[in-house]
Protein backbone atom coordinates (compact mmCIF):
# COMPACT_ATOMS: atom_id res chain seq x y z
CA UNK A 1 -16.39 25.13 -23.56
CA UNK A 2 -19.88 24.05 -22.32
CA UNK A 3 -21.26 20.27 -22.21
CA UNK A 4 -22.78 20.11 -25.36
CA UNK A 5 -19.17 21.36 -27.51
CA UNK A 6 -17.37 18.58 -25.19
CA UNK A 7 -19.75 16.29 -26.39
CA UNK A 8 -19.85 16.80 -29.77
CA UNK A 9 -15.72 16.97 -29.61
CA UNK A 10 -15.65 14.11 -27.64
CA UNK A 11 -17.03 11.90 -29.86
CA UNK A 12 -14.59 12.92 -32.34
CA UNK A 13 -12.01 11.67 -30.63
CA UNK A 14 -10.88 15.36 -29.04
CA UNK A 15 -9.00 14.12 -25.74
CA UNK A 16 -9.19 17.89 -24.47
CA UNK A 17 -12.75 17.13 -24.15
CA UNK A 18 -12.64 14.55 -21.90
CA UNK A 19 -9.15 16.61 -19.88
CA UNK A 20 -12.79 19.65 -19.30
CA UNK A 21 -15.29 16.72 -18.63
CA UNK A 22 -12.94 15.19 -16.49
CA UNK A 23 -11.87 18.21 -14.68
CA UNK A 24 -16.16 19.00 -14.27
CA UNK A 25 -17.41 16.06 -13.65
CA UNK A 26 -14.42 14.09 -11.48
CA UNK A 27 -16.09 15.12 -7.88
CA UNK A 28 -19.31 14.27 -9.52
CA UNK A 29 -18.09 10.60 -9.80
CA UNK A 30 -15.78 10.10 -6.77
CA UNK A 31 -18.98 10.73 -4.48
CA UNK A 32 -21.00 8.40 -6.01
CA UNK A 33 -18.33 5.43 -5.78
CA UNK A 34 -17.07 6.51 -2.61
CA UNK A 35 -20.90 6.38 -1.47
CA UNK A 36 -21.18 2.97 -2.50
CA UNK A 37 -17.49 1.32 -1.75
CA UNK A 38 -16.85 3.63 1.05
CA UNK A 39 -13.73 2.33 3.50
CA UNK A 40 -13.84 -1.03 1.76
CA UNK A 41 -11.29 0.21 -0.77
CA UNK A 42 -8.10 2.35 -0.63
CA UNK A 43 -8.14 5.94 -2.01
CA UNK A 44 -6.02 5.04 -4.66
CA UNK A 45 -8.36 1.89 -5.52
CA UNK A 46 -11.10 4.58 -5.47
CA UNK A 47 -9.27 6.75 -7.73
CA UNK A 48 -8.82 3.98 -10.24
CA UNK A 49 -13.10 3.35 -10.59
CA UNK A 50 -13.36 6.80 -11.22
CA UNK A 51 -10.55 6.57 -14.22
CA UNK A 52 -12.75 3.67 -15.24
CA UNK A 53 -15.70 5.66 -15.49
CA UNK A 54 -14.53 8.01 -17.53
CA UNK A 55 -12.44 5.22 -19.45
CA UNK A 56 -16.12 3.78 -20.25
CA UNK A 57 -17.61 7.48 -21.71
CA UNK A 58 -14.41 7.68 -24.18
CA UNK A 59 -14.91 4.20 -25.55
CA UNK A 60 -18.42 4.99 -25.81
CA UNK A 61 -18.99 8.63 -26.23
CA UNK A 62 -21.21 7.52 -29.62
CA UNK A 63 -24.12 6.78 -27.13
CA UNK A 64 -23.76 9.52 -24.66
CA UNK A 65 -26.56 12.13 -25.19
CA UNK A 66 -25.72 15.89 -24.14
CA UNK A 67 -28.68 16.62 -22.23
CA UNK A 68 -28.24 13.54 -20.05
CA UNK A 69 -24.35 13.67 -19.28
CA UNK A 70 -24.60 13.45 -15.67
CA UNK A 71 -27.25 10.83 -15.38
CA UNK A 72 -25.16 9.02 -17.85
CA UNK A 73 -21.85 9.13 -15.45
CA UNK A 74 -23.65 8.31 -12.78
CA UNK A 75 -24.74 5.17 -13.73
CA UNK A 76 -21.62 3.85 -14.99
CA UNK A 77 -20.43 5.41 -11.88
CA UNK A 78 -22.81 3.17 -9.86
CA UNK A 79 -22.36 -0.07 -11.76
CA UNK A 80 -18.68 -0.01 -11.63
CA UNK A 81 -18.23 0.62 -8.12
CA UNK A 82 -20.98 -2.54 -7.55
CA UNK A 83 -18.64 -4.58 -9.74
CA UNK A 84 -15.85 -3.45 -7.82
CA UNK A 85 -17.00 -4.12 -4.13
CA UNK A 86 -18.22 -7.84 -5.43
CA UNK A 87 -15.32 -8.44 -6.73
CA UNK A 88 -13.61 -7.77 -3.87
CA UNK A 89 -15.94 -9.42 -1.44
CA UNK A 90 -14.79 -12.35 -3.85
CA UNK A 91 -11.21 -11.87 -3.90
CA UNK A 92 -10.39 -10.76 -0.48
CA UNK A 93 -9.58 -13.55 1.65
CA UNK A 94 -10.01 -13.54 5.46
CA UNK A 95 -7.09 -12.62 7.00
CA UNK A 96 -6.00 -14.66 10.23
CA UNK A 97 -5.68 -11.42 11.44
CA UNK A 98 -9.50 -10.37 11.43
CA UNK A 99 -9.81 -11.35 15.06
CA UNK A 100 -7.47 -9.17 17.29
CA UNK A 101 -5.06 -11.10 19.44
CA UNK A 102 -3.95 -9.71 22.21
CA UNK A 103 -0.04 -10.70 22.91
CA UNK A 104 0.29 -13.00 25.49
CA UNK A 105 1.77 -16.56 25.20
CA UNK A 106 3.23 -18.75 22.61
CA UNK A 107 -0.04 -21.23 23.91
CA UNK A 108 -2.45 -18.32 23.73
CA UNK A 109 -0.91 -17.48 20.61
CA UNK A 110 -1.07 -20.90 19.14
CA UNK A 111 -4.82 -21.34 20.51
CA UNK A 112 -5.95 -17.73 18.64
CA UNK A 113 -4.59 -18.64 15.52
CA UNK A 114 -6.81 -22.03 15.50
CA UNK A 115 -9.39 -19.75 16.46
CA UNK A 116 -9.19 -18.08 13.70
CA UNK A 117 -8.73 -20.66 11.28
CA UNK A 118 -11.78 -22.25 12.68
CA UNK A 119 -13.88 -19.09 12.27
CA UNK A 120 -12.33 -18.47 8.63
CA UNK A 121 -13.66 -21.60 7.66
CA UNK A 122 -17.29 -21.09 8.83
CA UNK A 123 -17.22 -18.05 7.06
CA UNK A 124 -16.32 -19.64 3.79
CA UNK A 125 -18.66 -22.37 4.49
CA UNK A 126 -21.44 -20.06 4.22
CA UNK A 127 -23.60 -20.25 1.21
CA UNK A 128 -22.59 -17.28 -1.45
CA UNK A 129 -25.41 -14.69 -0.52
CA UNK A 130 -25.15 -15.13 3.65
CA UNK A 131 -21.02 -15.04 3.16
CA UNK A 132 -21.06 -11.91 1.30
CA UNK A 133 -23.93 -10.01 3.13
CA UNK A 134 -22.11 -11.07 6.62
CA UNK A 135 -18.53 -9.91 5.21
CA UNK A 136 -20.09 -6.71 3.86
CA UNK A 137 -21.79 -6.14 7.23
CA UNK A 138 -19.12 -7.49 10.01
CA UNK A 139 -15.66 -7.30 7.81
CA UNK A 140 -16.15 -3.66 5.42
CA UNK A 141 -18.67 -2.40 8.26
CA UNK A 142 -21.84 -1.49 5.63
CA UNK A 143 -25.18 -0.72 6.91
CA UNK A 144 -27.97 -3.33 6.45
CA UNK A 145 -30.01 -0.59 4.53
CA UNK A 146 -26.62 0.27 2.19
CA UNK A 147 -26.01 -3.33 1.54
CA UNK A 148 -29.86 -4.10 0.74
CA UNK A 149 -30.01 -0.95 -1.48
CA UNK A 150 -26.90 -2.35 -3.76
CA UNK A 151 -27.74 -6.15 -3.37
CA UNK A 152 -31.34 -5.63 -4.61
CA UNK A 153 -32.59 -6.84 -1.69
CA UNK A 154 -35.35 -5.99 0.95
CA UNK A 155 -33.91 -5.08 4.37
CA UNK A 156 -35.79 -7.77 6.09
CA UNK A 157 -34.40 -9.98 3.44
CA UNK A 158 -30.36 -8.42 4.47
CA UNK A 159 -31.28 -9.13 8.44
CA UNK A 160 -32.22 -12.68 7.78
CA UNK A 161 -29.36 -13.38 5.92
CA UNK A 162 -26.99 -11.85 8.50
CA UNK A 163 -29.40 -14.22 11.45
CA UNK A 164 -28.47 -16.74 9.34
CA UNK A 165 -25.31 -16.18 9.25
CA UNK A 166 -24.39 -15.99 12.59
CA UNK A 167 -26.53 -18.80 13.69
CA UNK A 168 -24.75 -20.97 10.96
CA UNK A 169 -21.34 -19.32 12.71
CA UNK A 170 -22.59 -20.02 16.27
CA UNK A 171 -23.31 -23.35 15.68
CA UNK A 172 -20.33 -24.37 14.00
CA UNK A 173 -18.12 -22.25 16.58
CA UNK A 174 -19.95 -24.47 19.67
């Protein structure tokens, strides 16, 4: 089978289609997500955006042109990994357990927890695009250029919102 026969019996509804274009194009996909969510997500996590992807090109095979396939998948590739990752940065509460605490005693124990708490709420005190640059930088460990390239965003523009940031968390920590 080549693309353009998948295509064609794709759009009729032939799932053996999609079984070869999965089977082609599944490495195809996985790098692309994994590129953009990276350690942020569990492999199995991963796994499911991909089965999204292709998901998306059954329910609309109509509007997928042969001779732009890949281009096609990688796009849907892109924007559902970026829907992903915000709505994780979203979801995912800080743990207490973000700042590592070394055992010691019951007072030392007691005074890194309130640590914590203190710093968990000057994170979510942060206005929406400071808190979820700074979480994408300092919590899921993205580079400024990675996070500007999927935010839309200059790089200087991703540096001043991390300054921000931790000025906004230095103050409130002092």
């Amino acid at each position: 089978m080549n693309e353009k026969k998948a295509i064609k019996a794709l759009k009729r509804g032939n799932t053996d289609a999609l079984e070869w274009l999965i089977e082609r194009y599944a490495g195809y996909v996985n790098t692309i997500i994994y590129n953009i969510i990276g350690y942020a997500m569990a492999v199995p996590d991963i796994e499911e955006v991909v089965s999204d992807v292709f998901l998306a090109l059954w329910d609309n095979a109509v509007k997928v042109e042969p001779d732009k396939l890949k281009a096609y998948l990688g796009s849907i590739a892109r924007n559902k990994a970026k829907n992903k990752l915000r709505e994780l940065v979203k979801e995912t509460p800080i743990e207490e357990n973000m700042i590592l605490i070394s055992a010691g005693t019951p007072e030392s124990t007691v005074l890194a927890n309130e640590q914590t708490a203190h710093v968990k709420s000057a994170i979510l005190a942060m206005e929406l695009p400071d808190r979820e640059i700074f979480l994408r930088h300092y919590y899921y460990y993205q580079g400024v250029s990675k996070i500007a390239e999927e935010m839309d965003m200059n790089v200087s523009t991703v540096k001043t919102h991390l300054a921000r940031g931790r000025q906004k968390l230095k103050s409130i920590l002092q």
